[in-house]
PDB file of N, CA and C in Angstrom:
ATOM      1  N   UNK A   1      39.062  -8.702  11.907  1.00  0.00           N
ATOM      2  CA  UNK A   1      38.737  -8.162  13.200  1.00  0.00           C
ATOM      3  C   UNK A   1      37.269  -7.718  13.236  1.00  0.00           C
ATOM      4  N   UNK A   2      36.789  -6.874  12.048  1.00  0.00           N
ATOM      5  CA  UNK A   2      35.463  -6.717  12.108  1.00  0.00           C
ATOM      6  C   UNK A   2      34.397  -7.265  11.738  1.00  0.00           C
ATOM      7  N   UNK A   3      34.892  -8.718  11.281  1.00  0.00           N
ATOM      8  CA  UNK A   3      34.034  -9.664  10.814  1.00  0.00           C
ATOM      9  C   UNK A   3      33.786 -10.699  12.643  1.00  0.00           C
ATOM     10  N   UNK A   4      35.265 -10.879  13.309  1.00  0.00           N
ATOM     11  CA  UNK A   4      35.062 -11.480  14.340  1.00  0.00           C
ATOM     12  C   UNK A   4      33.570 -10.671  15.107  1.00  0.00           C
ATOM     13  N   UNK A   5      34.296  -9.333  15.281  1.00  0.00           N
ATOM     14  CA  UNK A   5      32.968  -8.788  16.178  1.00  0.00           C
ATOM     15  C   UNK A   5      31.751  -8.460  15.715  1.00  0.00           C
ATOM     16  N   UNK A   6      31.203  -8.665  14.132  1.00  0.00           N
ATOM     17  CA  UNK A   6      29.830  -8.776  13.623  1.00  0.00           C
ATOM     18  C   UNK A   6      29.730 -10.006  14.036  1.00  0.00           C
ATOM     19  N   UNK A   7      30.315 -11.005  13.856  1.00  0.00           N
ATOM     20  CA  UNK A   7      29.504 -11.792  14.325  1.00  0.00           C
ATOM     21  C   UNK A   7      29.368 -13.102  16.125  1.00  0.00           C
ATOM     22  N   UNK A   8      30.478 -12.170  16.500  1.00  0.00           N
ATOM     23  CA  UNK A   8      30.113 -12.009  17.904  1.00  0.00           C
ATOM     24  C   UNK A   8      28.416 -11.357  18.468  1.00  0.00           C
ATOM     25  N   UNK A   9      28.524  -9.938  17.841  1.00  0.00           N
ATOM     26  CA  UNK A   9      27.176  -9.313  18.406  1.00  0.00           C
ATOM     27  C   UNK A   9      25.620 -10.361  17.333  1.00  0.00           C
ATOM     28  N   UNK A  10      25.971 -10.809  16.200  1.00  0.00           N
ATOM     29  CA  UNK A  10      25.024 -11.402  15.375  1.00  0.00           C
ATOM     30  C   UNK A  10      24.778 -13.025  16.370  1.00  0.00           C
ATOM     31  N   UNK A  11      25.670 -14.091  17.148  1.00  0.00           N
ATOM     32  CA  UNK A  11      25.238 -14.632  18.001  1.00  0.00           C
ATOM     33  C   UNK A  11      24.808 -14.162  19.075  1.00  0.00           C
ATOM     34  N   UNK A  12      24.829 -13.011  19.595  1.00  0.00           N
ATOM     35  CA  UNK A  12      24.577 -12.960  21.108  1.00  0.00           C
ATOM     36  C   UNK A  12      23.396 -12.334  20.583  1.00  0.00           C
ATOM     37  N   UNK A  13      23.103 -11.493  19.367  1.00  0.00           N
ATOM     38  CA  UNK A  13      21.764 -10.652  19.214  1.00  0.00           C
ATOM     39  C   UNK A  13      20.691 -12.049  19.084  1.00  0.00           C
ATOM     40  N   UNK A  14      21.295 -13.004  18.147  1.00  0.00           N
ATOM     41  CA  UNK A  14      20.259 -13.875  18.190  1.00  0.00           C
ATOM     42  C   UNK A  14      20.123 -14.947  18.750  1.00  0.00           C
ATOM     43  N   UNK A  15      20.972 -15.078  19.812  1.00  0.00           N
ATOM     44  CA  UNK A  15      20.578 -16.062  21.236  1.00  0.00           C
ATOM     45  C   UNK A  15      19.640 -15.036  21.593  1.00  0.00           C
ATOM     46  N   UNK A  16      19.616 -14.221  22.067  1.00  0.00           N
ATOM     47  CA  UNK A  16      18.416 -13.142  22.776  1.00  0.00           C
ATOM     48  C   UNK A  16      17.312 -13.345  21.925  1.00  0.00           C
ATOM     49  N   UNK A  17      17.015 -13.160  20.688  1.00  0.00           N
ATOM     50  CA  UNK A  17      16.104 -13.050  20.023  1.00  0.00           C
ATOM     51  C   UNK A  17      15.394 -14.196  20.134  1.00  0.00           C
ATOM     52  N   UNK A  18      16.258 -15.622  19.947  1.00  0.00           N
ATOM     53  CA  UNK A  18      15.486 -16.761  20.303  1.00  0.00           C
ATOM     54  C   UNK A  18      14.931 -16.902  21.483  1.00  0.00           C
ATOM     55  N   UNK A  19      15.830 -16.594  22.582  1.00  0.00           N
ATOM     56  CA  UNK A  19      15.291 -16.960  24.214  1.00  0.00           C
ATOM     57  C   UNK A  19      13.869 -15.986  24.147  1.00  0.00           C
ATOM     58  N   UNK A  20      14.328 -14.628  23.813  1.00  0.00           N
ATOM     59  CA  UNK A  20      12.412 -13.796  24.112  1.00  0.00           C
ATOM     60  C   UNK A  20      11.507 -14.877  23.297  1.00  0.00           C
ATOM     61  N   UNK A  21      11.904 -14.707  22.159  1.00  0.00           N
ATOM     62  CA  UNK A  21      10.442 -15.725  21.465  1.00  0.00           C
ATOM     63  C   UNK A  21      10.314 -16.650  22.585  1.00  0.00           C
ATOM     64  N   UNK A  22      11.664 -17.572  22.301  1.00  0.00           N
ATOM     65  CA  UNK A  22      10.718 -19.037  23.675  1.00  0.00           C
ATOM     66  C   UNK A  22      10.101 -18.392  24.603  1.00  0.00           C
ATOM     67  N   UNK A  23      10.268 -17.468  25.450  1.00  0.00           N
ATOM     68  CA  UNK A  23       9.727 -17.435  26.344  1.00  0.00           C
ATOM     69  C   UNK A  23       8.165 -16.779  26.536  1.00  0.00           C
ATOM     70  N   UNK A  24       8.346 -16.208  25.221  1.00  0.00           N
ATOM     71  CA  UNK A  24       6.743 -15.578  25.271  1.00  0.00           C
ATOM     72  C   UNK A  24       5.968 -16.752  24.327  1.00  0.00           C
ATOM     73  N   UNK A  25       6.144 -17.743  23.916  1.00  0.00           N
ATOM     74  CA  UNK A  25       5.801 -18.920  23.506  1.00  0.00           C
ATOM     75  C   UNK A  25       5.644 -18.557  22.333  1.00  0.00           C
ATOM     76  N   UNK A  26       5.919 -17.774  21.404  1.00  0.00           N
ATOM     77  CA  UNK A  26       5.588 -17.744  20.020  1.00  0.00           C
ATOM     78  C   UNK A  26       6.535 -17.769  18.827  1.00  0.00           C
ATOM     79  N   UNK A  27       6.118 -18.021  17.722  1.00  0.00           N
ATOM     80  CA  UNK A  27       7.045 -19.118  16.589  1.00  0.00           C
ATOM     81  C   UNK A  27       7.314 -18.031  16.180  1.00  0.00           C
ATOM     82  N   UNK A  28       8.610 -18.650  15.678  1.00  0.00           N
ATOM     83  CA  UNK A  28       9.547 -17.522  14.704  1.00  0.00           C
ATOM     84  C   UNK A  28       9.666 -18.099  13.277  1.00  0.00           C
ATOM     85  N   UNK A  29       9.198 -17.374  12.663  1.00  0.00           N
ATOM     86  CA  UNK A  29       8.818 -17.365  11.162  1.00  0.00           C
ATOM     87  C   UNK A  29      10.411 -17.084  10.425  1.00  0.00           C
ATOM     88  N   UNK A  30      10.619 -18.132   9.157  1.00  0.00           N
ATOM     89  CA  UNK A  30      11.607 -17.742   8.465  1.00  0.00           C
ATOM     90  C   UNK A  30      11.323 -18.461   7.237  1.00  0.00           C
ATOM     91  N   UNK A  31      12.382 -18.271   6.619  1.00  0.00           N
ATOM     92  CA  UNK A  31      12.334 -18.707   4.861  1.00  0.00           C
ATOM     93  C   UNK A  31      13.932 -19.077   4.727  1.00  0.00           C
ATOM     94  N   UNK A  32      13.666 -20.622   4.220  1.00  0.00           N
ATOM     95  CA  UNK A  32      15.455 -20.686   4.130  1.00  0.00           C
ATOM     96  C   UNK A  32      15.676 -20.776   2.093  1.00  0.00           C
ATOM     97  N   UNK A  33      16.274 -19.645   1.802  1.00  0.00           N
ATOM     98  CA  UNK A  33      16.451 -19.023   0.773  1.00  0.00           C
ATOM     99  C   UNK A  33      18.180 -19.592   0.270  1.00  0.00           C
ATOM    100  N   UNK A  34      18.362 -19.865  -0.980  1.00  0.00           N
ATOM    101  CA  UNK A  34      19.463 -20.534  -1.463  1.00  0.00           C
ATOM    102  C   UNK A  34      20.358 -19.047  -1.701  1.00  0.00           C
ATOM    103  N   UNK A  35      21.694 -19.525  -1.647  1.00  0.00           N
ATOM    104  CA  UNK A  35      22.545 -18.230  -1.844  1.00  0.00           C
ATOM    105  C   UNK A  35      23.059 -17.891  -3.564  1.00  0.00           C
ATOM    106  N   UNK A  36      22.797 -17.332  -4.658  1.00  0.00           N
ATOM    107  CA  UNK A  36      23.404 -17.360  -5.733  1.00  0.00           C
ATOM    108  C   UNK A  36      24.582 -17.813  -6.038  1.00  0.00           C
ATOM    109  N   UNK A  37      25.261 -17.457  -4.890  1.00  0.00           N
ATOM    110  CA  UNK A  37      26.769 -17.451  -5.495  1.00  0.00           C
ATOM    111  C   UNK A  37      27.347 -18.543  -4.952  1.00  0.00           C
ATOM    112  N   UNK A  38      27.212 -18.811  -3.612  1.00  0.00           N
ATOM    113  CA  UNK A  38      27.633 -20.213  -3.037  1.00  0.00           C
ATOM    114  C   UNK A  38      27.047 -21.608  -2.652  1.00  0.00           C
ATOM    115  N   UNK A  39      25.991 -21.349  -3.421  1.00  0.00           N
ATOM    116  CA  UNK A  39      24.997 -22.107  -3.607  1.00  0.00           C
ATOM    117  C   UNK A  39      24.185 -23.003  -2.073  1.00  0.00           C
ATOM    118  N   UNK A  40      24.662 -22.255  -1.055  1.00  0.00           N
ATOM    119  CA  UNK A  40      23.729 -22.803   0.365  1.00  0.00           C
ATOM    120  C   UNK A  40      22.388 -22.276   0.425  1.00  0.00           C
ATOM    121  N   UNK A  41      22.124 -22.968   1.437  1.00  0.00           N
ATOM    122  CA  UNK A  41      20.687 -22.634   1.887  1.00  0.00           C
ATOM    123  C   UNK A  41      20.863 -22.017   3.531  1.00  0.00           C
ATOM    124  N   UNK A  42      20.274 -20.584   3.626  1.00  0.00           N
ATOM    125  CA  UNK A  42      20.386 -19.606   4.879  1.00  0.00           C
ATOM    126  C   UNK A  42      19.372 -19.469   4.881  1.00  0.00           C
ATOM    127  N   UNK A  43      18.718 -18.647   6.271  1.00  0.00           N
ATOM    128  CA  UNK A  43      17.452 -18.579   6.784  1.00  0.00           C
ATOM    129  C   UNK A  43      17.640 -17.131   6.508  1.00  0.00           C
ATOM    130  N   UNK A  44      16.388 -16.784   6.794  1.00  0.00           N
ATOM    131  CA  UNK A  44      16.315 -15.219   6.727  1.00  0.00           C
ATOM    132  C   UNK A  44      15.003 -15.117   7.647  1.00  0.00           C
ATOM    133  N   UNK A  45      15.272 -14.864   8.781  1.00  0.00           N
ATOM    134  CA  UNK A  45      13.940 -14.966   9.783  1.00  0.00           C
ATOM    135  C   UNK A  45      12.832 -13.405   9.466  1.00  0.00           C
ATOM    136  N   UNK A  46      12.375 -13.267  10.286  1.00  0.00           N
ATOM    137  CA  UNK A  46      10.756 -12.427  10.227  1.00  0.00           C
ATOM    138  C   UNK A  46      11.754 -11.041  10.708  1.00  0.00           C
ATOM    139  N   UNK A  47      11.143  -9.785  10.300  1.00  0.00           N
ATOM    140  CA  UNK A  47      11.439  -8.472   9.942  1.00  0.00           C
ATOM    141  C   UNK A  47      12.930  -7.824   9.400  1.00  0.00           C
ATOM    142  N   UNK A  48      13.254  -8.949   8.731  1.00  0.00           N
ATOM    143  CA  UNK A  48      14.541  -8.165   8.308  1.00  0.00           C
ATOM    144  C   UNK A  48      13.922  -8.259   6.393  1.00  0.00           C
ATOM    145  N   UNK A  49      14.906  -7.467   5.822  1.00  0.00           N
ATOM    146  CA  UNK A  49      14.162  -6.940   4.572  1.00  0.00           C
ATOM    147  C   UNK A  49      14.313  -8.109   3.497  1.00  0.00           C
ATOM    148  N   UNK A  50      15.342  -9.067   3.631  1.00  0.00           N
ATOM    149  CA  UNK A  50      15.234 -10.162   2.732  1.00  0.00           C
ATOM    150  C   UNK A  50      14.081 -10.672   3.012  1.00  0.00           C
ATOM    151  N   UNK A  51      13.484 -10.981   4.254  1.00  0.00           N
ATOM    152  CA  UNK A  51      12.543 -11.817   4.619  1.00  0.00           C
ATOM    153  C   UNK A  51      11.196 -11.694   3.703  1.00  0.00           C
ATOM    154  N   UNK A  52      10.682 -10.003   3.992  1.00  0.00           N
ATOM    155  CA  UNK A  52       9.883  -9.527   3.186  1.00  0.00           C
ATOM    156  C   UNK A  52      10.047  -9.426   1.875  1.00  0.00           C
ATOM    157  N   UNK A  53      11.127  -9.399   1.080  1.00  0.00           N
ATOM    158  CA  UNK A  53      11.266  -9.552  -0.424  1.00  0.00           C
ATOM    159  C   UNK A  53      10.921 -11.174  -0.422  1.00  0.00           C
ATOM    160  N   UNK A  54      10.908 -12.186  -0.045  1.00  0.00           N
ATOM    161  CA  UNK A  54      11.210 -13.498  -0.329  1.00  0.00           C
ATOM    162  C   UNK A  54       9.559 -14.010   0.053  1.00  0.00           C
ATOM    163  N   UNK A  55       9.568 -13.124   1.064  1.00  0.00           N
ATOM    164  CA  UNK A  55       7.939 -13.348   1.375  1.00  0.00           C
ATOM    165  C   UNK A  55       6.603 -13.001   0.097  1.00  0.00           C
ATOM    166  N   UNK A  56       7.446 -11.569  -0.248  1.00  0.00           N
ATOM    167  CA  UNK A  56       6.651 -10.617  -1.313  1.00  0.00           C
ATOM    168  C   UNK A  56       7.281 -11.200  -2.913  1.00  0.00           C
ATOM    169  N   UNK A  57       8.375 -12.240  -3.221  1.00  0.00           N
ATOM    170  CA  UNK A  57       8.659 -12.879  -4.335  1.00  0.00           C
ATOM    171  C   UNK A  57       8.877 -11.498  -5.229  1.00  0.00           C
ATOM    172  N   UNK A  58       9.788 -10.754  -4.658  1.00  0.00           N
ATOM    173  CA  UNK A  58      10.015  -9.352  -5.079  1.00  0.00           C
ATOM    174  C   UNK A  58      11.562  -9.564  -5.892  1.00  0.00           C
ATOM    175  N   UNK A  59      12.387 -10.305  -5.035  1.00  0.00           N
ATOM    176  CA  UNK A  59      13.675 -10.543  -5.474  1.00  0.00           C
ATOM    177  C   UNK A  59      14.035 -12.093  -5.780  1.00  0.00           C
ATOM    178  N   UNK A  60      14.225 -12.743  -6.997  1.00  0.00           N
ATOM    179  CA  UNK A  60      14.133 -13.758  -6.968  1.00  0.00           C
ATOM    180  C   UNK A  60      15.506 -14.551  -6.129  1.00  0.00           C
ATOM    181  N   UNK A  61      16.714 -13.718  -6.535  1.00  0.00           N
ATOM    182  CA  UNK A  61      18.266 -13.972  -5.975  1.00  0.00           C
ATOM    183  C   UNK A  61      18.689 -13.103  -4.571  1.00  0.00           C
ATOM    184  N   UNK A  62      18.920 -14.469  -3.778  1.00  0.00           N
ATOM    185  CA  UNK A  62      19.542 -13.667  -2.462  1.00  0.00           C
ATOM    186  C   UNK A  62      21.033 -14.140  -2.289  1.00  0.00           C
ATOM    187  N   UNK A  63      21.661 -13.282  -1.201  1.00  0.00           N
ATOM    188  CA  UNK A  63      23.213 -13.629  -1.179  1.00  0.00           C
ATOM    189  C   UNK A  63      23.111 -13.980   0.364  1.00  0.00           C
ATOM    190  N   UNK A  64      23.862 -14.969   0.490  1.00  0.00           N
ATOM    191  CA  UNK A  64      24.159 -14.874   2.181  1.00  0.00           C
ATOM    192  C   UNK A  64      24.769 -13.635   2.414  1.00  0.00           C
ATOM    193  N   UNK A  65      25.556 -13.886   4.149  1.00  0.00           N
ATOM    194  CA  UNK A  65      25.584 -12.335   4.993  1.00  0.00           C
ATOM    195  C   UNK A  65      27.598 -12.623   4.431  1.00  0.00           C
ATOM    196  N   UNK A  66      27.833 -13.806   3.909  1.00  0.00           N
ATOM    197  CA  UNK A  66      29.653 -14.087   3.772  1.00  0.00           C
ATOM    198  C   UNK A  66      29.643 -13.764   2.616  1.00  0.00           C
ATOM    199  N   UNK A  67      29.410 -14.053   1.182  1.00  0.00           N
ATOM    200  CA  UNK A  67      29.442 -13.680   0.387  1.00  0.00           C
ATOM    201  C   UNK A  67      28.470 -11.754  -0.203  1.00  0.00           C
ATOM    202  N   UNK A  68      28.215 -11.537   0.846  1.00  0.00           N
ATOM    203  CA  UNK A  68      28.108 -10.310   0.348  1.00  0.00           C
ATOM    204  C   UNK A  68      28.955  -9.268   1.326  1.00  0.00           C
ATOM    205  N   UNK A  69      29.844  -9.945   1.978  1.00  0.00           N
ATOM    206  CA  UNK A  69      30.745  -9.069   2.796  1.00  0.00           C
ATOM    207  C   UNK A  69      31.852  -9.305   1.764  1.00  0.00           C
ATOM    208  N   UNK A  70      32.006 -10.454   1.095  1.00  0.00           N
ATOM    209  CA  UNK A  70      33.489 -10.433   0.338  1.00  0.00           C
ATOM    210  C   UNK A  70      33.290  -9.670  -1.355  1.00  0.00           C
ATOM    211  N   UNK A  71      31.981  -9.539  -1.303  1.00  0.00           N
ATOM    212  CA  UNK A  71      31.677  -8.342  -2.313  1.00  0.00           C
ATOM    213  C   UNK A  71      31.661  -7.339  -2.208  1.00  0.00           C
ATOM    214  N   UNK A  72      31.157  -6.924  -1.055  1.00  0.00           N
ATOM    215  CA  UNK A  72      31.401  -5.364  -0.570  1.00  0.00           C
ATOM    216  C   UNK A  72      33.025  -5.164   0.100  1.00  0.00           C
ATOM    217  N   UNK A  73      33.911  -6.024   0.286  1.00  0.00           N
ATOM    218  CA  UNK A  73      35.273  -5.743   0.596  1.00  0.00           C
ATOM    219  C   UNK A  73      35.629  -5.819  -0.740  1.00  0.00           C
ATOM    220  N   UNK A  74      35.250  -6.863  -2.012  1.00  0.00           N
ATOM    221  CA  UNK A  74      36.335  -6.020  -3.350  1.00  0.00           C
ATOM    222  C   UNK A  74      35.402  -5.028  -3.899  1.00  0.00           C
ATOM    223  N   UNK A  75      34.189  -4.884  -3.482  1.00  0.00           N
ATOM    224  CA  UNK A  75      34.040  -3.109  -4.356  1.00  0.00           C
ATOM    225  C   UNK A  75      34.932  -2.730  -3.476  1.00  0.00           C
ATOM    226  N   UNK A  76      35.093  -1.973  -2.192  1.00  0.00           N
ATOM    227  CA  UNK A  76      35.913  -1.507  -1.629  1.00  0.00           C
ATOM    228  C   UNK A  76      37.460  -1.299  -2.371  1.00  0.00           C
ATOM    229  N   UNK A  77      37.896  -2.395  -2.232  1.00  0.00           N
ATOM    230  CA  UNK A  77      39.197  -2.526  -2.700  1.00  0.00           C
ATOM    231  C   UNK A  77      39.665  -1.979  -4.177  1.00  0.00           C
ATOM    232  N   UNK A  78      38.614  -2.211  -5.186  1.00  0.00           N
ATOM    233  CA  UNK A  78      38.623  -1.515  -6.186  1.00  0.00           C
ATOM    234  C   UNK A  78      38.316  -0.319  -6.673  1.00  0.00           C
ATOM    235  N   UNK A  79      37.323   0.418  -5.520  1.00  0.00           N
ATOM    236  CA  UNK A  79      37.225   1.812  -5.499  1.00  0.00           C
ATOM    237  C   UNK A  79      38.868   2.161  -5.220  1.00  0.00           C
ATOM    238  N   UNK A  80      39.319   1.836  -3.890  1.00  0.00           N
ATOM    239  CA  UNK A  80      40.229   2.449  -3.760  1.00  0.00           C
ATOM    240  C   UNK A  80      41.996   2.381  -4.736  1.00  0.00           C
ATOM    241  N   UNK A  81      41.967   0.971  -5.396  1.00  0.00           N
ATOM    242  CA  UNK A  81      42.564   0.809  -6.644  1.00  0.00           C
ATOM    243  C   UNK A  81      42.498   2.497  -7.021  1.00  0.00           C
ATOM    244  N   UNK A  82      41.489   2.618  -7.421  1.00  0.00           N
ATOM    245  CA  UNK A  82      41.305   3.303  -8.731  1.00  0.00           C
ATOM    246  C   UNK A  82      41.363   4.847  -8.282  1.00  0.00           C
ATOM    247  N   UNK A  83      41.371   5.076  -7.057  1.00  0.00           N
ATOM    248  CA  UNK A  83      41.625   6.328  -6.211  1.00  0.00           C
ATOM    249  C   UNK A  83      43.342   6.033  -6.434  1.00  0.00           C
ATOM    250  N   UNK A  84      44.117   5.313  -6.326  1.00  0.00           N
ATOM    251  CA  UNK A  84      45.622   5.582  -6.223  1.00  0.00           C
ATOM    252  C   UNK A  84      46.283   5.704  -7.838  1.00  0.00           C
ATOM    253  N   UNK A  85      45.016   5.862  -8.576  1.00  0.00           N
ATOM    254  CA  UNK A  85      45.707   5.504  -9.969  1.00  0.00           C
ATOM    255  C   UNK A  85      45.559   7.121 -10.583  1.00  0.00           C
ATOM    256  N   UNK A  86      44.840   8.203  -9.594  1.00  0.00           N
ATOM    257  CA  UNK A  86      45.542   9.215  -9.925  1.00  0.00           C
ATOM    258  C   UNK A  86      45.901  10.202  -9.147  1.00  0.00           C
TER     259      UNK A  86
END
């Protein structure tokens, strides 16, 4: 359910984001960066913080936005494991 509506608002944020650029005529800068774990290739456009690590060759390994939701749902899951174990 909360994956449907991230990425409900993640298309509609970035249909908007594209239409302003087109319309003020200027290029949108990105870096398409391979994923460690699932081995694709994702973009990571201009001011979000992968962008600038990848830009700045700060972080050599990036994760897409799917595989680091199914990592942060089993930390989750295993924190809470370990909360019922006492």
């Amino acid at each position: 359910m909360f994956r449907n509506i991230r990425e409900n608002w993640l298309q509609s944020s970035t249909y908007q984001l594209r239409s302003d650029v087109s319309l003020r005529g200027l290029p949108m800068f990105y870096y398409d960066v391979l994923c460690y774990i699932c081995k694709k290739t994702f973009r990571v456009y201009e001011g979000s913080l992968k962008y600038k690590q990848a830009k700045e060759r700060k972080v050599k390994f990036f994760c897409c936005e799917d595989c680091a939701d199914k990592i942060r749902f089993e930390a989750i899951l295993n924190f809470m494991h370990g909360i019922n174990r006492f």
